[in-house]
Protein backbone atom coordinates (compact mmCIF):
# COMPACT_ATOMS: atom_id res chain seq x y z
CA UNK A 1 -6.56 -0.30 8.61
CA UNK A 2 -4.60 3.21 8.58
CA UNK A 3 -6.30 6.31 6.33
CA UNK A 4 -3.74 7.86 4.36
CA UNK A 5 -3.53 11.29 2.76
CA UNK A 6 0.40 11.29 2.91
CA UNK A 7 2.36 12.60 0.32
CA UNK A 8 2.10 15.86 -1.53
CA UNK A 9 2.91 15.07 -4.85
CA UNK A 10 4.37 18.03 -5.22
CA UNK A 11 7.52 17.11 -3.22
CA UNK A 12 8.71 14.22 -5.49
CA UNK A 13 11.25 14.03 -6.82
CA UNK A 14 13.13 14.61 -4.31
CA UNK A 15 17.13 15.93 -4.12
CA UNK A 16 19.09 15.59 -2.22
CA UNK A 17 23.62 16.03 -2.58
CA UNK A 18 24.01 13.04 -4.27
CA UNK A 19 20.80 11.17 -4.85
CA UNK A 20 17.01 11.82 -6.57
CA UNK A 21 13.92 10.01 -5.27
CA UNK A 22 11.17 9.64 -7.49
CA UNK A 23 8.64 7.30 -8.84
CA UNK A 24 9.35 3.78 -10.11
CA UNK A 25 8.64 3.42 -14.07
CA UNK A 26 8.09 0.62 -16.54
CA UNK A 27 11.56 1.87 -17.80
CA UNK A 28 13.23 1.40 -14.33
CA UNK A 29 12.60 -2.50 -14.74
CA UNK A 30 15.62 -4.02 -15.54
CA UNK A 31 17.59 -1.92 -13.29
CA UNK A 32 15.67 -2.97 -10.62
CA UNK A 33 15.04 -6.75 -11.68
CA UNK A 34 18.65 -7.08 -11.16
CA UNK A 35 18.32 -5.82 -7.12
CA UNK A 36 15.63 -7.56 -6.36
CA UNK A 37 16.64 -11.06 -8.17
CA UNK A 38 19.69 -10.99 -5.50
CA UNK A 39 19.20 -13.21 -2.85
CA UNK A 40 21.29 -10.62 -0.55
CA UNK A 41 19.23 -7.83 -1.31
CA UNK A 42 15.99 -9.74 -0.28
CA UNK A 43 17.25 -11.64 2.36
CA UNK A 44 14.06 -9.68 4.55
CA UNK A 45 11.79 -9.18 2.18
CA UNK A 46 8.70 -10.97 2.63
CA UNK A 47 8.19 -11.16 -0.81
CA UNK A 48 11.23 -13.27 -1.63
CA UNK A 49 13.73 -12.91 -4.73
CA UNK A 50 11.90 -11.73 -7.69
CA UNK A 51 11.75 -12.35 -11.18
CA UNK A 52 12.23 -9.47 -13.97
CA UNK A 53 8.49 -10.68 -14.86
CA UNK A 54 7.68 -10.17 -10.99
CA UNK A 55 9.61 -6.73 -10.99
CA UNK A 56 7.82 -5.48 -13.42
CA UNK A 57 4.63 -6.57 -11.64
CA UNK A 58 5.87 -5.08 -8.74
CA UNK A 59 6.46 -1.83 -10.20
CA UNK A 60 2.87 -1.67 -11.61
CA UNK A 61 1.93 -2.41 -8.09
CA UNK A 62 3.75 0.78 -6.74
CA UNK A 63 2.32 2.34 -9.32
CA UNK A 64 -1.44 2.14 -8.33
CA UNK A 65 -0.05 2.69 -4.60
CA UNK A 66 1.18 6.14 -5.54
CA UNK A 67 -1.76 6.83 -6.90
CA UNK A 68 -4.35 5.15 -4.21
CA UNK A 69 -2.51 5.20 -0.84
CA UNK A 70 -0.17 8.28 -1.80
CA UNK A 71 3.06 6.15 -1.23
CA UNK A 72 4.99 3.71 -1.75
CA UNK A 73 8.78 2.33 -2.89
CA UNK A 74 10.81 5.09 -4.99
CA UNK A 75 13.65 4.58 -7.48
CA UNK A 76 17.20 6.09 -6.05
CA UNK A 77 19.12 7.23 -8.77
CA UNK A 78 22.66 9.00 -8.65
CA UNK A 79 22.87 12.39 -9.52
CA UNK A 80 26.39 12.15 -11.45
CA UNK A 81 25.18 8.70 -13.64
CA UNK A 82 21.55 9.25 -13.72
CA UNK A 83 21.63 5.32 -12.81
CA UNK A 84 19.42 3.74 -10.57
CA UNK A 85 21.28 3.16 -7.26
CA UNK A 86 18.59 1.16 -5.38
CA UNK A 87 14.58 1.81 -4.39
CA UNK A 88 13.42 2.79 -0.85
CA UNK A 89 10.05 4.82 0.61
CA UNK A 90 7.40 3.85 2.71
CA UNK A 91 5.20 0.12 1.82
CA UNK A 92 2.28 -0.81 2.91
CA UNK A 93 2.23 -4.22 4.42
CA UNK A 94 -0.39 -7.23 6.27
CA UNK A 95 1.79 -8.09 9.51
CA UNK A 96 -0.16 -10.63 11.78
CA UNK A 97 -3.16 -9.02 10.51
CA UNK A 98 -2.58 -5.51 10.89
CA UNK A 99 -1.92 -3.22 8.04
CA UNK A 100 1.61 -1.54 8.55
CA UNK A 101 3.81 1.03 6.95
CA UNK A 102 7.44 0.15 6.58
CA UNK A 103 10.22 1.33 5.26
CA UNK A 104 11.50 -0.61 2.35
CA UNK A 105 15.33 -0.19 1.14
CA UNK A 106 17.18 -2.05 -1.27
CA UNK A 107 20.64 -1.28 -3.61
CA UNK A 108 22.67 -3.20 -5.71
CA UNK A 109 24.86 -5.99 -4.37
CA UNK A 110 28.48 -4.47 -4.01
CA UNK A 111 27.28 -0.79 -3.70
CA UNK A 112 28.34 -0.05 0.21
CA UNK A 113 24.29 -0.52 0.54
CA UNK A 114 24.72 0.02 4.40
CA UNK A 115 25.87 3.26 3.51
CA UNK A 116 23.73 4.00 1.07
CA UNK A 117 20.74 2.97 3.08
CA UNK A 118 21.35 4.79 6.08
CA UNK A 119 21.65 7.77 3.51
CA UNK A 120 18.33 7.06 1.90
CA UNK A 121 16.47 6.18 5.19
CA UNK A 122 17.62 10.17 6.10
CA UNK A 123 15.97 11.92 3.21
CA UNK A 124 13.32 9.83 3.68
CA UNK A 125 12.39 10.40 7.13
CA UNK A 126 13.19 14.35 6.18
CA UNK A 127 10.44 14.31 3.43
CA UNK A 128 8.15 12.31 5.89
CA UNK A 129 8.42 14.64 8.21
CA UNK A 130 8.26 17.83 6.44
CA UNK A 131 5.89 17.07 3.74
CA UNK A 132 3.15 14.21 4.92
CA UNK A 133 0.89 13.19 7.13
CA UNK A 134 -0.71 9.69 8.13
CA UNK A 135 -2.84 8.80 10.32
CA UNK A 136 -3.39 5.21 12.16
């Protein structure tokens, strides 16, 4: 079990260039149902392809994780659409019985999401390590 007083909610949303982190909302849902229903995108998840129902679900659950754990999966949107361009941030996962912290990324099918992710998987580490702390 890790104790976590991570994030300090003062440092989201977060800006980069291109690109705002911030919290998933109820609004973000059918954005987002449309990443994670492709099996692509969630080729590695271990939560499999997911419903609009299940997104929804899912977002509640990120929610609460904000909220309890100080973390969790953020919406990407682009600056010059105000669109959401994908989700990443830190997730708290069972693996073989331990409770990890990953890194979860996902964007649209189509979207250069290699690029995009490597992008995203920058600013995140950045914020980590600027603003948050976590202890094992």
């Amino acid at each position: 079990m890790y104790e976590s007083r991570f994030m300090n909610p003062l440092c989201l949303p977060l800006h980069t260039e291109r690109l705002i982190l911030r919290e998933l909302t109820p609004d973000d849902t059918p954005a987002l149902a449309q990443i994670l229903g492709d099996a692509e995108v969630m080729r590695h998840s271990v939560a499999g392809v997911l419903s609009e129902k299940a997104t929804g679900e899912f977002i509640d659950w990120c929610r609460i994780s904000y909220r309890e754990r100080g973390f969790g999966p953020w919406a990407v949107v682009e600056k010059s659409t105000s669109t959401l361009a994908g989700f990443c941030g830190l997730n708290a996962e069972r693996v073989d019985g331990k409770d990890e912290i990953e890194i979860a990324i996902g964007s649209p099918p189509g979207s250069g999401g290699k690029a995009w992710a490597l992008k995203r998987r920058a600013a995140l580490w950045l914020m980590v390590l600027k603003n948050c702390r976590c202890r094992r």
